[in-house]
N, C-alpha and C. Protein backbone atom coordinates (compact mmCIF):
# COMPACT_ATOMS: atom_id res chain seq x y z
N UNK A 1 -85.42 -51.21 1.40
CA UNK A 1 -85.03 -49.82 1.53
C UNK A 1 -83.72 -49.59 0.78
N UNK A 2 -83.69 -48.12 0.63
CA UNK A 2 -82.74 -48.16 -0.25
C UNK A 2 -81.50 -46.95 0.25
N UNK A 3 -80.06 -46.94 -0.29
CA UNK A 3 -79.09 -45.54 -0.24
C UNK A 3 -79.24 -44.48 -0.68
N UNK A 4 -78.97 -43.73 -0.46
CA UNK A 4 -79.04 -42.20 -1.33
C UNK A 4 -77.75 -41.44 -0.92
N UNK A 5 -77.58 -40.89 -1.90
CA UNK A 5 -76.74 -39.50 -2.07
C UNK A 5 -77.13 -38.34 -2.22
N UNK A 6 -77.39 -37.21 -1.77
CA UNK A 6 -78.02 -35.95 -1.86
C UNK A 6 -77.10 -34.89 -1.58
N UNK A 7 -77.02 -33.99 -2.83
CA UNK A 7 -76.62 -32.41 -2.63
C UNK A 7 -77.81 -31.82 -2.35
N UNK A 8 -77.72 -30.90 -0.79
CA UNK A 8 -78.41 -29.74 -0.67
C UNK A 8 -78.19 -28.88 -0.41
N UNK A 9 -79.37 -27.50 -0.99
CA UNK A 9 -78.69 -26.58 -0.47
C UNK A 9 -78.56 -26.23 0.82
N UNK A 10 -79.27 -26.25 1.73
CA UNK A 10 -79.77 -25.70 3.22
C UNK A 10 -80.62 -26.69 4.00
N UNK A 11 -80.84 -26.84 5.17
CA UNK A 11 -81.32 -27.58 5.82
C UNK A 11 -82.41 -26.28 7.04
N UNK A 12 -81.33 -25.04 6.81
CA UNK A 12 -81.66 -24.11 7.68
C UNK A 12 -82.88 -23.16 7.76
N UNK A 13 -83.80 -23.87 6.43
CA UNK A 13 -84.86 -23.00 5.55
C UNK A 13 -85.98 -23.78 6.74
N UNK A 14 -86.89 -22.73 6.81
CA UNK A 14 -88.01 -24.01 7.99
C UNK A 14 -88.44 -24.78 7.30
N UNK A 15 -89.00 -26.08 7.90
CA UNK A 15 -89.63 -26.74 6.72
C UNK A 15 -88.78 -27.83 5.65
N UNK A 16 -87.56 -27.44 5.90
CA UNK A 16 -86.64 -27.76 4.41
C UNK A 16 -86.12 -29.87 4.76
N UNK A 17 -86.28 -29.67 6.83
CA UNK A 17 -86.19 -31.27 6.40
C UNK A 17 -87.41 -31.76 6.62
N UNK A 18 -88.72 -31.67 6.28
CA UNK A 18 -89.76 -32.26 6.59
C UNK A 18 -90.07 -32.62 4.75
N UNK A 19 -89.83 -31.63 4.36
CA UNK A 19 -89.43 -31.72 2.70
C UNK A 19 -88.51 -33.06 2.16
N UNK A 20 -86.92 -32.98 2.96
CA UNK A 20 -86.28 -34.07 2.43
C UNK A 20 -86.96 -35.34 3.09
N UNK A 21 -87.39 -35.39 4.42
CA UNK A 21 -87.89 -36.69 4.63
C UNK A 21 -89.16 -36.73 4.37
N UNK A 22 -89.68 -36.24 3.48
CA UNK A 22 -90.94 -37.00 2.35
C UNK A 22 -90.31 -37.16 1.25
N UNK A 23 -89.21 -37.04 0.66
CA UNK A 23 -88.84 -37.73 -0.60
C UNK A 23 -88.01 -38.91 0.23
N UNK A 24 -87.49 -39.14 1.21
CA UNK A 24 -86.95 -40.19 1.84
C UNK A 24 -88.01 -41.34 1.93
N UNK A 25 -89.56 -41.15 2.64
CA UNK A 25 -90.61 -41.90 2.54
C UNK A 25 -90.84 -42.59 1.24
N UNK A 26 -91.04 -41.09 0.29
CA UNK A 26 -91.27 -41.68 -1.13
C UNK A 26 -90.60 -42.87 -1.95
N UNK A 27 -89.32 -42.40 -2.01
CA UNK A 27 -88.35 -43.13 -2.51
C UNK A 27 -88.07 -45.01 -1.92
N UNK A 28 -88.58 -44.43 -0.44
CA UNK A 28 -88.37 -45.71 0.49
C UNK A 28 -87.04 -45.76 0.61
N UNK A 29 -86.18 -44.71 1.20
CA UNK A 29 -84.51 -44.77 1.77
C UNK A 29 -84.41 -44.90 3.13
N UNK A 30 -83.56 -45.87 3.11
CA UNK A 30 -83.37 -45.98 4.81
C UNK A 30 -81.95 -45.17 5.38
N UNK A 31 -80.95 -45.09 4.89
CA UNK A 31 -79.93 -44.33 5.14
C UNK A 31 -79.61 -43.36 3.64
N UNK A 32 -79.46 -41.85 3.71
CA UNK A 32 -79.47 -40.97 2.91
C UNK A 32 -77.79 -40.22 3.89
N UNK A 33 -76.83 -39.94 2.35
CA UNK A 33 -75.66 -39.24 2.65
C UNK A 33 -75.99 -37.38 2.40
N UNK A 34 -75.67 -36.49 2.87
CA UNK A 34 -76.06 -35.66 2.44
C UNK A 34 -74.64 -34.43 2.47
N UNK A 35 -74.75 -33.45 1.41
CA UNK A 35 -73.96 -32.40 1.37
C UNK A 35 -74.32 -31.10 1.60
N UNK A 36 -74.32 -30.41 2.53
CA UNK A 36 -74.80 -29.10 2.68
C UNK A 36 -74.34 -28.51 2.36
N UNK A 37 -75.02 -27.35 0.97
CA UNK A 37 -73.87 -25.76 0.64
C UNK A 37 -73.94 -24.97 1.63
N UNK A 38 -74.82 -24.95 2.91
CA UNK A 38 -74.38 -24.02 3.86
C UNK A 38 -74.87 -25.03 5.17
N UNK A 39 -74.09 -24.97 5.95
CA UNK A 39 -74.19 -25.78 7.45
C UNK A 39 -73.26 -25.09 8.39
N UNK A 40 -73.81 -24.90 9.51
CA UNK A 40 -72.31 -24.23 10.90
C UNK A 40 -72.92 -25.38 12.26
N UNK A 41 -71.33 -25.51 12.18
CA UNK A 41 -71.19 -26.67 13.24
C UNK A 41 -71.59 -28.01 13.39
N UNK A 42 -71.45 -28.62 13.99
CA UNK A 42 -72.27 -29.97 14.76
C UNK A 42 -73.59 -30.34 15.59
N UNK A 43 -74.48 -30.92 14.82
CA UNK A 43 -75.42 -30.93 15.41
C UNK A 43 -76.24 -32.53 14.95
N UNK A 44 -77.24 -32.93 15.67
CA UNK A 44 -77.63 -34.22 16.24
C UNK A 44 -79.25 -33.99 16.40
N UNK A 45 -80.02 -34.43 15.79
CA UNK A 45 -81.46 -34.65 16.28
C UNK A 45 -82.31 -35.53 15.53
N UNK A 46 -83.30 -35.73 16.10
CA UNK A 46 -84.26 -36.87 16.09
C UNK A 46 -85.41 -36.35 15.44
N UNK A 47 -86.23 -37.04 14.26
CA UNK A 47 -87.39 -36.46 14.11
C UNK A 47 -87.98 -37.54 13.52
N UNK A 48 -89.13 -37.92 14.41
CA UNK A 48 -89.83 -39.12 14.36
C UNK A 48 -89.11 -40.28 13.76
N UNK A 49 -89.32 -40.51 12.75
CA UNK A 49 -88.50 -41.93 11.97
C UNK A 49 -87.27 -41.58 11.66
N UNK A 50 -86.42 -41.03 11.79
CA UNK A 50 -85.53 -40.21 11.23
C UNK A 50 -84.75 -39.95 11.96
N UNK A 51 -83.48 -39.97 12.52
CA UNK A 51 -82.09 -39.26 12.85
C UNK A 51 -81.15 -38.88 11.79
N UNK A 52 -80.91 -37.24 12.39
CA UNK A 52 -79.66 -36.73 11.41
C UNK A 52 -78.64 -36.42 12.36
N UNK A 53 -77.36 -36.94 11.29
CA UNK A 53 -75.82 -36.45 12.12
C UNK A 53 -75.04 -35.28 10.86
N UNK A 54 -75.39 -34.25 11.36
CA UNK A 54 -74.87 -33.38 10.43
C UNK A 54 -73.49 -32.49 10.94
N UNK A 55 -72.29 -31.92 10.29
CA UNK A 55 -71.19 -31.47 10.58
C UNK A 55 -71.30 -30.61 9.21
N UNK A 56 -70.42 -29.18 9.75
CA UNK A 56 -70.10 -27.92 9.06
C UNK A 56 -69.30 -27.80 9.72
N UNK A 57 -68.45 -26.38 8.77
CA UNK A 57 -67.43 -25.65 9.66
C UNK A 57 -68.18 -24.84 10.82
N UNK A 58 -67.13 -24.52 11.58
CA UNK A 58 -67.48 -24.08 12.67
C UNK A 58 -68.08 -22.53 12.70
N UNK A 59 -67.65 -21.61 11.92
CA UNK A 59 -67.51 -20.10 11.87
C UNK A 59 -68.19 -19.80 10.75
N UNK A 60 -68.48 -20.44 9.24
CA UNK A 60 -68.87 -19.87 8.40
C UNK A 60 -70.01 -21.20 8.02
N UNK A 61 -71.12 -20.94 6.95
CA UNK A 61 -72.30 -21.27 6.38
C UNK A 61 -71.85 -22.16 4.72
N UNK A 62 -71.05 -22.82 5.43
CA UNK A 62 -70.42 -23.19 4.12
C UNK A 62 -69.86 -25.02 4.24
N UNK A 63 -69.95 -25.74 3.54
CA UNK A 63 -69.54 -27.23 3.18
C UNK A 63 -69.63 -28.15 4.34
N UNK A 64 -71.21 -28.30 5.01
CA UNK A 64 -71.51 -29.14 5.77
C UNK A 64 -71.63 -30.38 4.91
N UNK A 65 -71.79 -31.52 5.77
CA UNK A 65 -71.97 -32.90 5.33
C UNK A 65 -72.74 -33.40 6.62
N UNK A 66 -73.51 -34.74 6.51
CA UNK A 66 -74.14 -35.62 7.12
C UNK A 66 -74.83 -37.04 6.88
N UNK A 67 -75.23 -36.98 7.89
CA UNK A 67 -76.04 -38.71 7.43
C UNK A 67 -77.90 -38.33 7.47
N UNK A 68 -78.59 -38.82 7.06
CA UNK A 68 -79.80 -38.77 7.75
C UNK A 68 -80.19 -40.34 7.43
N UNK A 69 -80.77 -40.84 8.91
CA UNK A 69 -80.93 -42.76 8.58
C UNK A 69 -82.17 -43.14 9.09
N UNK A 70 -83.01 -43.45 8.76
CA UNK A 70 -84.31 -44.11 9.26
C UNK A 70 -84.02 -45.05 10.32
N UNK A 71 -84.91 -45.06 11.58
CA UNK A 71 -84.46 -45.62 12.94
C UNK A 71 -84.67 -47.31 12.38
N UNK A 72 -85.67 -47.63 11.63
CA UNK A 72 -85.37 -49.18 11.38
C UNK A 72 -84.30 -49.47 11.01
């Protein structure tokens, strides 16, 4: 398995991480860094093979960051 680095734009689009974790499958990444152009707040969840730890500012839609890591 492999690292990644990823600029995205949104996470907030439906659909938009079922999207990144099929290029995560594809690629075969086990831990992916990620940059959000729009993210608000702190947030934590689980989706099947997959946990994300994502952080934004608190008040505005703007310069989140996170992890997303495959549970193996």
């Amino acid at each position: 398995m492999y690292l990644l680095a990823w600029n995205i734009l949104s996470l907030n689009i439906i659909g938009a991480f079922k999207t990144v974790k099929d290029e995560l499958y594809k690629y075969r990444v086990a831990i992916a860094t990620v940059l959000l152009e729009s993210w608000r707040g702190n947030k934590m969840f689980d989706s099947n093979d997959f946990m994300a730890f994502l952080s934004g500012n608190k008040e505005k839609l703007l310069f989140g960051a996170g992890f997303i890591i495959h549970k193996n």
